[in-house]
Protein backbone atom coordinates (compact mmCIF):
# COMPACT_ATOMS: atom_id res chain seq x y z
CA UNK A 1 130.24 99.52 94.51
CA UNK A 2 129.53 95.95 94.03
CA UNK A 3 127.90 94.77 90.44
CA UNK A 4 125.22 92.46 89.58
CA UNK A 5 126.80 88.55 89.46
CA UNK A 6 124.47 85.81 88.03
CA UNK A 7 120.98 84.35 89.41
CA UNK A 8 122.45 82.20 92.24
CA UNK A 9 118.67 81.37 93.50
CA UNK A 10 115.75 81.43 91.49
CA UNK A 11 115.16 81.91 87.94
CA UNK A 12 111.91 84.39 87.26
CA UNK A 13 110.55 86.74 85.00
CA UNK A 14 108.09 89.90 84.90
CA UNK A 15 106.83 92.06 82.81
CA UNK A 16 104.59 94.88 81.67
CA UNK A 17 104.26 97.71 79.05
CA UNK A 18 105.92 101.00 78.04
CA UNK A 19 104.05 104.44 78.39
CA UNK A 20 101.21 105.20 75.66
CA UNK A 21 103.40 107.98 74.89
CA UNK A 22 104.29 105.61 71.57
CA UNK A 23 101.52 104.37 69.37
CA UNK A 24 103.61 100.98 68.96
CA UNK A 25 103.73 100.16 72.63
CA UNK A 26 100.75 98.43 74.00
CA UNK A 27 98.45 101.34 75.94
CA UNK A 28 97.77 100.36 78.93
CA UNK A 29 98.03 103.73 80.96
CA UNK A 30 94.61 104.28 82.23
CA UNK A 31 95.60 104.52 85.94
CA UNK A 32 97.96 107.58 86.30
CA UNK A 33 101.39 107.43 86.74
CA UNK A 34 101.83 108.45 90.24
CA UNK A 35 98.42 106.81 91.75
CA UNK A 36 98.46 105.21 94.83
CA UNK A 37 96.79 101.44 95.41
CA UNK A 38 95.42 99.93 97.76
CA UNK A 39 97.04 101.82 100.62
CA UNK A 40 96.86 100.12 103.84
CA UNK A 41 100.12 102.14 105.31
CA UNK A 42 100.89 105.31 106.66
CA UNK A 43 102.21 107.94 104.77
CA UNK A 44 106.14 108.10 104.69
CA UNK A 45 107.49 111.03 105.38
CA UNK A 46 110.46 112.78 103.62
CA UNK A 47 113.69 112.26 104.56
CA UNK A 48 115.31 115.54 105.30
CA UNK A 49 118.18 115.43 103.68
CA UNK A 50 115.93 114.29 100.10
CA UNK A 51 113.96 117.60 101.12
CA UNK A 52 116.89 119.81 101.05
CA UNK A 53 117.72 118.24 97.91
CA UNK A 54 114.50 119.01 96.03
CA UNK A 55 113.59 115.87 94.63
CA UNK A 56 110.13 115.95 93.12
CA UNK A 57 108.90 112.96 95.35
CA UNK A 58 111.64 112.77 98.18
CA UNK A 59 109.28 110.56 100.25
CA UNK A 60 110.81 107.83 98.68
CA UNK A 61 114.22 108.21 100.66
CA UNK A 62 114.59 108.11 104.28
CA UNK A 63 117.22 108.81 106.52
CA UNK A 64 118.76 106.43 109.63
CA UNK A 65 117.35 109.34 112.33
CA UNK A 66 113.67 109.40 110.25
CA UNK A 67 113.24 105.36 110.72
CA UNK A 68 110.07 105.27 113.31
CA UNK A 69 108.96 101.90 114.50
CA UNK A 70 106.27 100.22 112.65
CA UNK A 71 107.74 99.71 109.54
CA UNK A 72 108.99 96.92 107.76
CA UNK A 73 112.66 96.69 107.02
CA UNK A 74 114.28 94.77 104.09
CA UNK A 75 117.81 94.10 103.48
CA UNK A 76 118.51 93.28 100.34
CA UNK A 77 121.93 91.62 101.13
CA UNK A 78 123.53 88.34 100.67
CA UNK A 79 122.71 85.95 103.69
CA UNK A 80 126.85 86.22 104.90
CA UNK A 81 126.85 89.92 104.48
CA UNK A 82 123.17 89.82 106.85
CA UNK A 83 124.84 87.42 109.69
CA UNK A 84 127.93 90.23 109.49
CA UNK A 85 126.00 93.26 110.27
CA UNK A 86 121.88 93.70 109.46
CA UNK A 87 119.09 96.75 111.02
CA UNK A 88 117.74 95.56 114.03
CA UNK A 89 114.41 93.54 113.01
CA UNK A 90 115.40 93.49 109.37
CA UNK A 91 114.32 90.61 106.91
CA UNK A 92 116.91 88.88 104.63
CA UNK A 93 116.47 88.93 100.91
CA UNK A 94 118.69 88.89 98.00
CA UNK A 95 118.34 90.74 94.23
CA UNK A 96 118.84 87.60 92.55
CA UNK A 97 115.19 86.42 93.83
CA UNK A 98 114.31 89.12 92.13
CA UNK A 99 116.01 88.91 88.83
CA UNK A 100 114.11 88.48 85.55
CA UNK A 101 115.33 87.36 82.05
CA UNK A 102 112.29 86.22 80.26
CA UNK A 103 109.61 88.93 79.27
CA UNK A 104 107.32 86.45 77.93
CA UNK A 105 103.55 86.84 78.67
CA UNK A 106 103.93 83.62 80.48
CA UNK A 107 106.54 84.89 82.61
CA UNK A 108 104.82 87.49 83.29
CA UNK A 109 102.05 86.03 84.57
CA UNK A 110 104.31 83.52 87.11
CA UNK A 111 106.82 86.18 88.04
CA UNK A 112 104.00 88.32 89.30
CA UNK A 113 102.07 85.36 91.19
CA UNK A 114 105.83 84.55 92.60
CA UNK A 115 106.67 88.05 93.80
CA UNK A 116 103.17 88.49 95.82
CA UNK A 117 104.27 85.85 97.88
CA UNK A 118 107.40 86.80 98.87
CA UNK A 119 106.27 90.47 99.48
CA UNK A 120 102.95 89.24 101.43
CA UNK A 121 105.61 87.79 103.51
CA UNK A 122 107.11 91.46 105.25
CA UNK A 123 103.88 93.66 105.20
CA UNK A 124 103.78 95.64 107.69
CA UNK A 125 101.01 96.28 109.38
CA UNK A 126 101.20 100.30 110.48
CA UNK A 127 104.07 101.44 108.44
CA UNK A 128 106.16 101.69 105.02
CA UNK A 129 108.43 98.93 103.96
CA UNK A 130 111.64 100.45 104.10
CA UNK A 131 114.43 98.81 101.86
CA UNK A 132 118.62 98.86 102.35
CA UNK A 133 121.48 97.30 100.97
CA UNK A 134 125.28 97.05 101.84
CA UNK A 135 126.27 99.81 99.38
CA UNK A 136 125.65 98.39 96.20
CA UNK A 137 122.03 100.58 95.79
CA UNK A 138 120.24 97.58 95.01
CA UNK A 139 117.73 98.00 97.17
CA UNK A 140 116.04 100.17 94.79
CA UNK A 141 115.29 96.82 93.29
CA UNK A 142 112.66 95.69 95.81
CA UNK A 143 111.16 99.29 95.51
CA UNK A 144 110.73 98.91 91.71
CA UNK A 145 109.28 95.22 92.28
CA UNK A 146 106.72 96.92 95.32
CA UNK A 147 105.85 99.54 92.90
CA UNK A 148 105.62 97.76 89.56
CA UNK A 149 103.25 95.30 91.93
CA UNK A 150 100.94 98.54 92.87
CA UNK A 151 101.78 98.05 96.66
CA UNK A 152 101.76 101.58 98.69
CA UNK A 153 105.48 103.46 98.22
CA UNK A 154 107.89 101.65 100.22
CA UNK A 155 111.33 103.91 100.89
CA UNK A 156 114.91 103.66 100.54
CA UNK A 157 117.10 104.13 103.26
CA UNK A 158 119.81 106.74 102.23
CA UNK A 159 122.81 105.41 101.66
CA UNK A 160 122.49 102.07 103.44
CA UNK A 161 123.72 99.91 106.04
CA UNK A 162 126.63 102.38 105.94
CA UNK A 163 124.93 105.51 106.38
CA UNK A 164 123.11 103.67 109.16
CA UNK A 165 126.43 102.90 111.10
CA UNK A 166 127.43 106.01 110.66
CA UNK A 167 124.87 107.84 112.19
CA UNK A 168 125.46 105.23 115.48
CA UNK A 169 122.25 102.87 114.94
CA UNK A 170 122.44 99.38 116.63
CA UNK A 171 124.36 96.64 114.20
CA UNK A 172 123.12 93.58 114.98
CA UNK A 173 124.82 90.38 113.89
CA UNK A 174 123.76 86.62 113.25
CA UNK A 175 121.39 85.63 110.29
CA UNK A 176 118.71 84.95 111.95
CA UNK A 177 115.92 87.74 110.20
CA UNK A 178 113.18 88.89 112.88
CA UNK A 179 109.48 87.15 111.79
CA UNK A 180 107.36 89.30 109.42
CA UNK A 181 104.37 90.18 109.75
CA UNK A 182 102.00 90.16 106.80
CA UNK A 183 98.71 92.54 106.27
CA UNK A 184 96.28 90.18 105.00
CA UNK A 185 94.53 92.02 101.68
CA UNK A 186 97.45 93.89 100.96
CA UNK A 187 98.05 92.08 97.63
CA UNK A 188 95.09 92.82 95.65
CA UNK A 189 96.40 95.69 94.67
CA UNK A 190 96.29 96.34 90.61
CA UNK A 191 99.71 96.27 88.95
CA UNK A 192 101.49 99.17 87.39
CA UNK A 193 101.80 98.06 84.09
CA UNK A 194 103.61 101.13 82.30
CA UNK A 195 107.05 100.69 84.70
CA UNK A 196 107.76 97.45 83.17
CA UNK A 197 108.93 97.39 79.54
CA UNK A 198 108.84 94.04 77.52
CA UNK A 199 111.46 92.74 74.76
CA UNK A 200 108.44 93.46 72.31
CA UNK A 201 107.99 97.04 74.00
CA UNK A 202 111.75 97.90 73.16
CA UNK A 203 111.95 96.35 69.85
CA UNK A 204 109.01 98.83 69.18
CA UNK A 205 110.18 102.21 70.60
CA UNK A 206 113.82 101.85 68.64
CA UNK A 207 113.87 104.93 66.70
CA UNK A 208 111.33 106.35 68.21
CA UNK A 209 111.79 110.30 69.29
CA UNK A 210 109.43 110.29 72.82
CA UNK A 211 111.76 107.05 73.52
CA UNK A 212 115.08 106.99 75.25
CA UNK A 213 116.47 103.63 75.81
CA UNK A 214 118.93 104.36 78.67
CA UNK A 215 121.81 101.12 79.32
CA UNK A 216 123.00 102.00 82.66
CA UNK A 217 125.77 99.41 82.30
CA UNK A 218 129.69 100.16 82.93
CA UNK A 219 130.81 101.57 79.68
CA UNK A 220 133.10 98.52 78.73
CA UNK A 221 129.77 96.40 79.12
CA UNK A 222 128.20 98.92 76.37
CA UNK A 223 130.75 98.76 74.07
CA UNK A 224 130.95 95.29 73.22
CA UNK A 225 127.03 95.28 72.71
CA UNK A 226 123.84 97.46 72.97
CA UNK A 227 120.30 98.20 71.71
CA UNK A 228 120.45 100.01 68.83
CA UNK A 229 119.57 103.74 69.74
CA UNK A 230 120.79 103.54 73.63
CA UNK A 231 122.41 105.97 75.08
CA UNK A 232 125.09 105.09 78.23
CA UNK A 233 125.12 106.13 81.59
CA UNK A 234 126.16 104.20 84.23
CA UNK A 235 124.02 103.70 87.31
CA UNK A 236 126.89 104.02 89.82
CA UNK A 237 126.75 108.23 88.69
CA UNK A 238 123.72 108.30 90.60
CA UNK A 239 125.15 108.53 93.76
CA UNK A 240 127.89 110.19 95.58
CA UNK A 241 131.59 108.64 94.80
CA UNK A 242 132.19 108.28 98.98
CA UNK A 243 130.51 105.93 100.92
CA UNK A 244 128.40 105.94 102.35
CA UNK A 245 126.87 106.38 98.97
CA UNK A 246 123.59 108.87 99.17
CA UNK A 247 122.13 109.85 95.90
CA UNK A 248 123.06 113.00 94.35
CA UNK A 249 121.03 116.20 94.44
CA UNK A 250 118.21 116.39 92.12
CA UNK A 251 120.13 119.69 90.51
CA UNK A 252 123.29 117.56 90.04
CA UNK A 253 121.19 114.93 88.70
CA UNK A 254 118.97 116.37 86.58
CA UNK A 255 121.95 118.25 84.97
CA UNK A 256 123.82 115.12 84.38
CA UNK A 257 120.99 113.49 82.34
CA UNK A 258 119.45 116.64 80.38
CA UNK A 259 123.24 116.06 79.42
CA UNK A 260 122.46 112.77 77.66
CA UNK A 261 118.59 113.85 76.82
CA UNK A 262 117.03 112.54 79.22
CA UNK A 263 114.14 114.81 80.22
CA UNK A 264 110.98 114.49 81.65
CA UNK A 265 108.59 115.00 78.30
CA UNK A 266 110.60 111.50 77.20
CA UNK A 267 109.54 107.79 77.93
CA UNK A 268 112.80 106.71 79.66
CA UNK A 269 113.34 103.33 79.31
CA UNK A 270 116.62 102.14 81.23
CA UNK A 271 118.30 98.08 81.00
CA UNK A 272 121.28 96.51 82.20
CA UNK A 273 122.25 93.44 82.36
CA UNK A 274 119.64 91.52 84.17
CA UNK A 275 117.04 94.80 85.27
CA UNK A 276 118.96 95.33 88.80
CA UNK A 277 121.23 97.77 87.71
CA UNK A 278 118.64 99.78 85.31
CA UNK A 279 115.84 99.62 88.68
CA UNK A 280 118.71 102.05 90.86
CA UNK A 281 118.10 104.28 87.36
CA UNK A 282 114.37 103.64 87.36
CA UNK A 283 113.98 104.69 91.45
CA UNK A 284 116.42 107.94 90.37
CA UNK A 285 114.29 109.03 87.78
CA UNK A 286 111.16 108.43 89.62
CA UNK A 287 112.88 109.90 92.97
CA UNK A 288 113.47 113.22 90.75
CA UNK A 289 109.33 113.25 89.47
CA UNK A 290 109.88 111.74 86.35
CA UNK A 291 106.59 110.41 84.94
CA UNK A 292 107.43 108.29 82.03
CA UNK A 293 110.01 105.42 83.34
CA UNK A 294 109.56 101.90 82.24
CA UNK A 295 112.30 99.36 83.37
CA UNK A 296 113.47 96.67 80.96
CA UNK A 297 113.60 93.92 83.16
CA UNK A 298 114.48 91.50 81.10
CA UNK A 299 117.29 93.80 80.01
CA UNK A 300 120.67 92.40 78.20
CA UNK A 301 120.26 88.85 79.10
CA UNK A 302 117.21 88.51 77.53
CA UNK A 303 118.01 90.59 74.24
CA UNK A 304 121.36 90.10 73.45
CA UNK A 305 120.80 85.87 73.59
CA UNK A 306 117.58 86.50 70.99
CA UNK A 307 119.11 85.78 67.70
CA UNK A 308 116.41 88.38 65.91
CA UNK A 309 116.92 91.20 67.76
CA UNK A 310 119.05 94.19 66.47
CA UNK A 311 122.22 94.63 68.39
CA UNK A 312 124.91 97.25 67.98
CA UNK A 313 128.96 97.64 68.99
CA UNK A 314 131.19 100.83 69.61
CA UNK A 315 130.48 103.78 72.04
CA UNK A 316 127.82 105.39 69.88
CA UNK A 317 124.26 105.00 69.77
């Protein structure tokens, strides 16, 4: 699978807080975890293959035969990759718009203002916003931004443009992206504040027990730095080896990170490098009914440039 390569586009930022599960993290959980805002869409339904694999909300994938029309397909993709081979009627966007390395209140506040544009932009009208990517499981990056933004759950197509070809669904080439069309009122909707985790948020919950920091980097990458406290898993094991690359079975994952001690009763708090990597983590977690995620966004580029935050070396926590 591809990796994440530096902001080619726009530099932005986002942010938010942890879960009120630590005293030291702001608490700002009033609105549940798993409430829906604003809904304007019809309800996706589950994929079949996620409901044979028991996910605790497998609404969130969908599968190349479950795509109906009415619904608003992404590709998160570079443009070359797009004019190659895109979904018929798909609009072109690329992670690095979506990148964050500040998590300054500031940042916050434009970030946000900056990513209701572009997502007012491919609203659809009647159904779900369905994201894909090329392989790489990035798309789970427009998810997290959709969902850390309160808009209704948008899906992920199982195991991408591949899994799409597979299955014999029209390719269609050139990179010219169909028009959207965007649902006017659809961005009012109140942002989800506990998915995003700030620098301050993480510098808070180190050493905390209900806190695991989770760097979903390669292992090398961990190695020659880390928070303090972070335990190492990378985000590639959350899908099958083979492409196309579908995401595991919940048993398989769940298994895999009860291995590490990541549970459910924890506030998981994955990074990377730049918060793409970590939001394939974040939509795993949340894809297997985890509660308690919080993505930090502004993830390795943010902390390990800050000269007075704690950084660690070796393959321990």
């Amino acid at each position: 699978m591809n990796t994440e390569r530096k902001l080619s586009r726009r530099h932005i930022a986002v942010a938010g807080m942890l879960s009120a599960a630590v005293a030291t993290i702001a608490p700002n959980l009033s609105r549940p975890a798993n409430a829906r805002v604003g809904s304007q869409f019809s309800t996706p339904s589950a994929s079949p293959l996620a409901a044979s694999r028991a996910y605790g909300r497998p609404s969130l994938l969908v599968d190349p035969g479950s795509i109906a029309a009415g619904h608003q397909i992404v590709a998160l993709t570079p443009a070359r990759d797009f004019g190659t081979a895109h979904l018929p009627g798909a609009i072109q966007l690329d992670w690095p718009e979506l990148e964050v390395t500040d998590t300054s209140d500031e940042s916050i506040a434009q970030w946000a203002a900056s990513m209701r544009d572009i997502a007012s932009s491919f609203e659809a009208s009647t159904g779900s916003i369905i994201a894909y990517d090329g392989g790489t499981l990035f798309a789970a990056r427009l998810w997290w931004v959709l969902f850390y933004l309160g808009f209704p759950e948008a899906q992920v197509l199982n195991g991408g443009l591949a899994a799409w070809s597979a299955s014999g669904g029209e390719v269609v080439k050139g990179n010219e992206p169909s028009a959207a069309t965007p649902a006017a009122g659809a961005t009012s909707a109140a942002v989800r504040r506990s998915s995003l985790a700030t620098l301050r948020d993480v510098e808070g919950a180190i050493g905390t027990s209900d806190v695991i920091l989770l760097d979903v980097r390669a292992k090398d990458e961990y190695v020659a730095g880390h928070v303090p406290g972070a335990v190492n898993l990378a985000y590639t094991l959350n899908a099958e080896d083979s492409s196309p690359h579908r995401w595991k079975s919940a048993n398989d994952l769940t298994a895999m990170y009860a291995a590490i001690g990541v549970t459910p009763n924890k506030t998981i708090v994955p990074y990377c490098s730049t918060g793409v990597r970590s939001a394939v983590t974040f939509f795993t977690l949340w894809l297997l009914g985890f509660d308690q995620v919080a993505l930090y966004t502004g993830s390795w580029a943010e902390w390990g440039k800050n000269p007075t935050t704690p950084k660690r070396t070796g393959d321990r926590p």
